[in-house]
Protein backbone atom coordinates (compact mmCIF):
# COMPACT_ATOMS: atom_id res chain seq x y z
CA UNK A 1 -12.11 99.49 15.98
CA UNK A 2 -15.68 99.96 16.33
CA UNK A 3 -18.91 99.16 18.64
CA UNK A 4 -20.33 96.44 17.20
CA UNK A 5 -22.80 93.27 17.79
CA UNK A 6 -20.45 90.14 17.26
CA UNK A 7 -22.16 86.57 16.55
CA UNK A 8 -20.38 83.62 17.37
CA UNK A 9 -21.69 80.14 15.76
CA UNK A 10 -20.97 77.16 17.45
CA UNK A 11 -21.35 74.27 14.86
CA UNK A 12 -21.31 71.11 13.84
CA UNK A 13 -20.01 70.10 9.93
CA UNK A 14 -20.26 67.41 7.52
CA UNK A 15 -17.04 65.49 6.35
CA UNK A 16 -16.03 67.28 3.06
CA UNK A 17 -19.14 68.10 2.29
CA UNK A 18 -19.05 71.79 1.07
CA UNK A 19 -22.64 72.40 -0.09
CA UNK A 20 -24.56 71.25 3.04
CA UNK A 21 -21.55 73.41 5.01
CA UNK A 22 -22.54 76.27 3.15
CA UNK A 23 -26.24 75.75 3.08
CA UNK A 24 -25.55 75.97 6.98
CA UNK A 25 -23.46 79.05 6.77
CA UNK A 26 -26.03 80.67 4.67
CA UNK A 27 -28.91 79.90 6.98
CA UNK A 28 -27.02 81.08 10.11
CA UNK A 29 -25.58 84.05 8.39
CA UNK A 30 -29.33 85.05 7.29
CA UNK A 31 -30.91 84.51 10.89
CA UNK A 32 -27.65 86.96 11.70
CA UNK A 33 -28.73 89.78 9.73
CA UNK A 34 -32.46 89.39 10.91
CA UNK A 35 -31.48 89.90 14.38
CA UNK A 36 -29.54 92.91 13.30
CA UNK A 37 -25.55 91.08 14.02
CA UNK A 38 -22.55 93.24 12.61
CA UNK A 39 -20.45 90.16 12.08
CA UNK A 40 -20.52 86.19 12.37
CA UNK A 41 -17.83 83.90 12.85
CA UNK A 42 -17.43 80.34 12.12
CA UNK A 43 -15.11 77.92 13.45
CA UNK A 44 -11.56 76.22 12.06
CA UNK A 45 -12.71 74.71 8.23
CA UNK A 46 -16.00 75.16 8.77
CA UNK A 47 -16.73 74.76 5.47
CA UNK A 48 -15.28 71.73 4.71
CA UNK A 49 -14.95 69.59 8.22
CA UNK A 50 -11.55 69.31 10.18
CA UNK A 51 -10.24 65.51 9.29
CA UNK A 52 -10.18 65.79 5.14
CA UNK A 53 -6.87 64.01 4.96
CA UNK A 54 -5.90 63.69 1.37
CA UNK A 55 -9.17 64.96 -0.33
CA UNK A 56 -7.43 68.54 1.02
CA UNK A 57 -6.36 68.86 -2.61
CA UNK A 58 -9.72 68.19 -4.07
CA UNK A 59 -11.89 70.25 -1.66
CA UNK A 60 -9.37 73.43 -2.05
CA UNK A 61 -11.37 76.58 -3.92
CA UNK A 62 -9.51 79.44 -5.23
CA UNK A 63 -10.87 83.17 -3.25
CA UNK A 64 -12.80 83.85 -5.99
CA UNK A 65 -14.52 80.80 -7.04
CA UNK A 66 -17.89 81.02 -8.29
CA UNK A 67 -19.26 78.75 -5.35
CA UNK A 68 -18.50 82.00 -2.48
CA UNK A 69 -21.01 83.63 -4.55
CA UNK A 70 -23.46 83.28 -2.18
CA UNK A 71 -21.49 84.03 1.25
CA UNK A 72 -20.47 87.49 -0.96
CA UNK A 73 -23.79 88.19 -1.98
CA UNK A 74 -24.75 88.09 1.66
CA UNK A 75 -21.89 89.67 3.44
CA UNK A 76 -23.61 92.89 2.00
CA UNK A 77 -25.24 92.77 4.96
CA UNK A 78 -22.77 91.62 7.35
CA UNK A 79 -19.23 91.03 7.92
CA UNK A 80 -18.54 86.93 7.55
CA UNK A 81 -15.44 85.21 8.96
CA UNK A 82 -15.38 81.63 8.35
CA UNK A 83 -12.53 78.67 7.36
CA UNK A 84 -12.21 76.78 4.39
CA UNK A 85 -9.66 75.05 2.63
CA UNK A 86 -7.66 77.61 -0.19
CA UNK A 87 -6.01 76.72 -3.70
CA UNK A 88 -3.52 80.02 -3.98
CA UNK A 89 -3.12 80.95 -7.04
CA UNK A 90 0.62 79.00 -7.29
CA UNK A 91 -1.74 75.93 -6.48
CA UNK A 92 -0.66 75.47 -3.10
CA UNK A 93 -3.65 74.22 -0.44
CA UNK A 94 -4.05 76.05 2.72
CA UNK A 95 -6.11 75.71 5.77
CA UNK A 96 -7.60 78.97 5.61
CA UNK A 97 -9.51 82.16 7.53
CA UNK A 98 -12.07 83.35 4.73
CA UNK A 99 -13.52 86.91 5.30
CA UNK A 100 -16.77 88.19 3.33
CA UNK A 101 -18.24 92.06 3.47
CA UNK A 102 -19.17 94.40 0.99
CA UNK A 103 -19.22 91.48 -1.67
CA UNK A 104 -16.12 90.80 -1.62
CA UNK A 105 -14.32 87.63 -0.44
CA UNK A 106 -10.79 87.58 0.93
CA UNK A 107 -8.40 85.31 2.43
CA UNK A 108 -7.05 86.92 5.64
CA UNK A 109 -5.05 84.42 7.13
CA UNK A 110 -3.06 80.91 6.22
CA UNK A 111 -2.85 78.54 9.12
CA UNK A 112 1.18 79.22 10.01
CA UNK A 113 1.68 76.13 12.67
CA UNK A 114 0.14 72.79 11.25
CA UNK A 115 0.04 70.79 13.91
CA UNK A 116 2.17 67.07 13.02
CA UNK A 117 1.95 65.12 16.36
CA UNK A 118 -0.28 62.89 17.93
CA UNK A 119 -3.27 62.39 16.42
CA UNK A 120 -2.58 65.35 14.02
CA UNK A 121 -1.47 65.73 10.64
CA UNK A 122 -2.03 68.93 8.95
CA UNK A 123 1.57 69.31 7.09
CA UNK A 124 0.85 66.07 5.22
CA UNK A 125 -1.76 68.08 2.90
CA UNK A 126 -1.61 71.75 4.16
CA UNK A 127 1.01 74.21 3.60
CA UNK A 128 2.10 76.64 6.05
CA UNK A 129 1.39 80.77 6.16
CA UNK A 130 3.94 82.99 5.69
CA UNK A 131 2.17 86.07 6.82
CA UNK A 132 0.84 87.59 10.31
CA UNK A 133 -0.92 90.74 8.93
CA UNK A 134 -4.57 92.52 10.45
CA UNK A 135 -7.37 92.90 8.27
CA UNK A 136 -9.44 96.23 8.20
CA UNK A 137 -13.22 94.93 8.38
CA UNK A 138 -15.83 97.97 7.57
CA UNK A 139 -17.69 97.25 10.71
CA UNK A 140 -15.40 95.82 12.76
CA UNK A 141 -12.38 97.70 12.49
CA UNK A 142 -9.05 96.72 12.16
CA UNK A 143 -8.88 92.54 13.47
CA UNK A 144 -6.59 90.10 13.62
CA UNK A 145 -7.59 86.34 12.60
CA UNK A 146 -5.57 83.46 13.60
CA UNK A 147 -6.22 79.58 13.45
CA UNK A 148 -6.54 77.34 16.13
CA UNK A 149 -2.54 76.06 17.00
CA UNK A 150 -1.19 79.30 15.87
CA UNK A 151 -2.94 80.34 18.96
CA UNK A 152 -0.34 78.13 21.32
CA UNK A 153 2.22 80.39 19.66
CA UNK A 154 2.49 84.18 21.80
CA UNK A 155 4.61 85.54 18.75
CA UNK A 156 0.59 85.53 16.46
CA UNK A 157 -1.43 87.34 19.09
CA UNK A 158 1.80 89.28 20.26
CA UNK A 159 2.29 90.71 16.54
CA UNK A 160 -1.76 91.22 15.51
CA UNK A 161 -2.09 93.38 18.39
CA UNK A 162 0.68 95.49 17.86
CA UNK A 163 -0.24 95.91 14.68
CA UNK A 164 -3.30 97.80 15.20
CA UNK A 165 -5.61 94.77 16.18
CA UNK A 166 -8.16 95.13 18.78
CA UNK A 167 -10.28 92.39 18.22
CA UNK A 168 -8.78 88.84 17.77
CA UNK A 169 -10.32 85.93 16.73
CA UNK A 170 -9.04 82.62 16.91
CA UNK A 171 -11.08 79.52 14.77
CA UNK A 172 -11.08 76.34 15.76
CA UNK A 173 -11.49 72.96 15.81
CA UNK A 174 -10.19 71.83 18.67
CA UNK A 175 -10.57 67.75 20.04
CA UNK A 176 -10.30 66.33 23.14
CA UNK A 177 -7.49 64.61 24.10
CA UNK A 178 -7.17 62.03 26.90
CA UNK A 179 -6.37 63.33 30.64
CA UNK A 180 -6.20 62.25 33.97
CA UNK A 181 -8.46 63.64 36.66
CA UNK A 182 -12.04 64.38 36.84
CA UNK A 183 -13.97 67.86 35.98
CA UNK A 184 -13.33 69.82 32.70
CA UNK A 185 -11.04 68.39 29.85
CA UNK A 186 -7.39 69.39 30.23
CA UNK A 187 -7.70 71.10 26.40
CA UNK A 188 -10.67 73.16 27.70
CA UNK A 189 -9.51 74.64 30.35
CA UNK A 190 -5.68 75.55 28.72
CA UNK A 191 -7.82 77.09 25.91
CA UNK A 192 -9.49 79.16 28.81
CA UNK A 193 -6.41 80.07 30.41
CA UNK A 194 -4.78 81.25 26.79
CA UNK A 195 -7.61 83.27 25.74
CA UNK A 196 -8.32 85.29 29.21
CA UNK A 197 -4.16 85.49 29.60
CA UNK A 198 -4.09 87.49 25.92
CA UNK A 199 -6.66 89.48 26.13
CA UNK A 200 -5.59 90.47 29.21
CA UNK A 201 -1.91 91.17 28.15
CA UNK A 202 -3.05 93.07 25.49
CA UNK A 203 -5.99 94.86 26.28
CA UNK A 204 -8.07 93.52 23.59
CA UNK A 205 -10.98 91.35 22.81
CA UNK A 206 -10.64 87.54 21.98
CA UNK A 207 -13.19 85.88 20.61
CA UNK A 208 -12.38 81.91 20.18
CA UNK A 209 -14.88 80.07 17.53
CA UNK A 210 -14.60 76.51 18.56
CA UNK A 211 -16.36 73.17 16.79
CA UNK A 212 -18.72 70.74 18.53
CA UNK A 213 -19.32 67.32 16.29
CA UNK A 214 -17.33 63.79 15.80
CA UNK A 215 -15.08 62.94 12.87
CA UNK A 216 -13.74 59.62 13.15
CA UNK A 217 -12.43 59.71 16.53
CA UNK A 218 -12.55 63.17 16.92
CA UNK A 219 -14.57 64.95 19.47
CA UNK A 220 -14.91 68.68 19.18
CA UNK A 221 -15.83 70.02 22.86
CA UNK A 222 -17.19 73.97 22.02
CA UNK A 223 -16.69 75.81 24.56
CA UNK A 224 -16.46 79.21 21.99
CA UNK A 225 -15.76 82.25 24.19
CA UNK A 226 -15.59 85.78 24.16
CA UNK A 227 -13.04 87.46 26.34
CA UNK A 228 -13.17 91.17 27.27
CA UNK A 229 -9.99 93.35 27.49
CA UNK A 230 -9.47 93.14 30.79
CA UNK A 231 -9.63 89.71 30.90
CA UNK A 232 -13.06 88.92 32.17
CA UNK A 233 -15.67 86.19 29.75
CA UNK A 234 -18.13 87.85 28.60
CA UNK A 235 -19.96 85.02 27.29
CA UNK A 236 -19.52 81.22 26.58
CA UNK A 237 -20.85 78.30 24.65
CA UNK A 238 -21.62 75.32 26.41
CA UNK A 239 -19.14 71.94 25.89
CA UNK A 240 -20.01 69.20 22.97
CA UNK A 241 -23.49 71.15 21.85
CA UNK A 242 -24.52 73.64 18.56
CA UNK A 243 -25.19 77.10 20.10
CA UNK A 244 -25.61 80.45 18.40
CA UNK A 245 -24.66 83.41 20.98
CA UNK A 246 -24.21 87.12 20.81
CA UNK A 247 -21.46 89.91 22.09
CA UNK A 248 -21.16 93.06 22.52
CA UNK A 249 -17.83 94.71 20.98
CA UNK A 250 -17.41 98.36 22.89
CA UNK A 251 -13.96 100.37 21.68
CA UNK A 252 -14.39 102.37 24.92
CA UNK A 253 -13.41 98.92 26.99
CA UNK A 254 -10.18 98.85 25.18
CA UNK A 255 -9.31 101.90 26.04
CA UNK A 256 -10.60 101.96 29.61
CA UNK A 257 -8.30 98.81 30.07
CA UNK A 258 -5.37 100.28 28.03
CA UNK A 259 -5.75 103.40 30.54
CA UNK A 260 -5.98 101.81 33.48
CA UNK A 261 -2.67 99.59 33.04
CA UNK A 262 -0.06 100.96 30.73
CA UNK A 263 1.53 97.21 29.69
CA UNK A 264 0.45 96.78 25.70
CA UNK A 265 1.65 100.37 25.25
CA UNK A 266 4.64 100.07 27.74
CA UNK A 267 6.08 97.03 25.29
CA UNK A 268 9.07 98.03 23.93
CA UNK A 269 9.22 97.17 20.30
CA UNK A 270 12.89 98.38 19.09
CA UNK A 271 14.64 96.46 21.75
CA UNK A 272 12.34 93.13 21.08
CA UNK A 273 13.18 93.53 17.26
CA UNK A 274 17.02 93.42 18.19
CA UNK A 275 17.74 90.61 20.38
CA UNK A 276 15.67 88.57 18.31
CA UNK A 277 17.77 89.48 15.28
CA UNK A 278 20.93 88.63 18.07
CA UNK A 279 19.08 85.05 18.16
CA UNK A 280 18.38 84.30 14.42
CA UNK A 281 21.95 86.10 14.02
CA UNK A 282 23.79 83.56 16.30
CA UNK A 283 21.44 80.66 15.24
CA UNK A 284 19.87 79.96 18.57
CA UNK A 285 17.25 79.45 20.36
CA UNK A 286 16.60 80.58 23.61
């Protein structure tokens, strides 16, 4: 992992609209390198909108498509982690973490849990990840991306980290849902408690890209945060509004916190790996 100046970029997107998205990703990722940013992230299918229902299959672009062109041409500047919506090369569509540096355009991670309840319904036109694996960013270091539900699974963050992963980002585009009481949202403050509770259990950073906007009747709330190893915010975007905001990414933290309470390192790998072979061996769940 290294030191480096992190931009987070709180949007809004149009509905399957792919050129103004980009034209917005472009702009941002411009002002970015201006003010001298190592890396910018974008939120859950930022490049496409959240609610594309069936016109998944017409919206989905293969990695190398000739429309990235212009996110690789400028990710020779900076490191570019966005979300759009990937045709693998077996033609299945995915709801997808895009990463751009050096010219070069890669899909880092497949949405694993597609969230089927409610007012959800990803696994009618997405298909799931197979894969938790970092990614080794030039000026980031080795990261782990996940997207938005996997998130509300510990087994993502549990495995990126102890992979090598030191930085994890979650994108999102999280809405509100309807709850009781008065004060902050119910979503927004169990996305608070998740990210603070990870970082903290292992000692890394956590930077959550969240969405602001309406589709349909979806709200996005915001809220993007970056949490600090030990736990702490370090900065946060304000609910429902577009903001643009800036942290600082310091190795030494992680290791300060990794010092100062022996957990992450404590973990015990070997015997995790064989009572959870017991459970898929006895085919329960516990």
């Amino acid at each position: 992992m290294l030191n480096a100046k992190l931009r987070i970029a709180q949007i809004d997107c149009t509905l399957a609209n792919f050129d103004d998205n980009l034209a917005q990703h472009c702009a941002l990722t411009e002002e970015a390198i201006r003010d001298g940013a190592d890396a910018i992230a974008f939120p859950e299918l930022s490049l496409t909108g959240y609610n594309v229902q069936d016109a998944a299959q017409d919206i989905a672009m293969h990695i190398e498509d000739a429309r990235f062109d212009p996110l690789r041409e400028l990710s020779r500047k900076i490191c570019i982690i966005c979300g759009g919506i990937e045709l693998s090369n077996d033609y299945g569509v995915y709801n997808s973490a895009l990463m751009f540096e050096e010219g070069v355009g890669q899909s880092v991670h497949r949405k694993i849990y597609l969230p089927t309840y409610g007012m959800f319904e990803e696994l009618r036109y997405f298909s799931a990840g197979q894969q938790i694996k970092t990614i080794t960013s030039k000026r980031l270091g080795q990261i782990g991306v996940a997207i938005c539900e996997d998130f509300w699974h510990v087994s993502v963050p549990y495995l990126l980290a102890h992979q090598g992963a030191k930085l994890l980002f979650v994108l999102m585009s999280s809405p509100l849902r309807m709850s009781p009481g008065s004060g902050n949202p119910a979503i927004v403050t169990q996305w608070q408690t998740i990210a603070s509770t990870y970082s903290f259990l292992f000692s890394s950073y956590v930077a959550c890209v969240n969405r602001v906007g309406n589709e349909d009747s979806f709200t996005y709330w915001g809220n993007s945060s970056v949490t600090g190893p030990d736990g702490t915010v370090l900065c946060a975007a304000p609910l429902f509004r577009p903001h643009i905001m800036d942290a600082a990414i310091d190795v030494s933290e992680v290791k300060r916190a990794r010092l100062h309470s022996s957990h992450f390192l404590d973990e015990d790998l070997r015997l995790i790996s064989s009572e959870l072979s017991e459970i898929i061996g006895q085919g329960r769940r516990l």
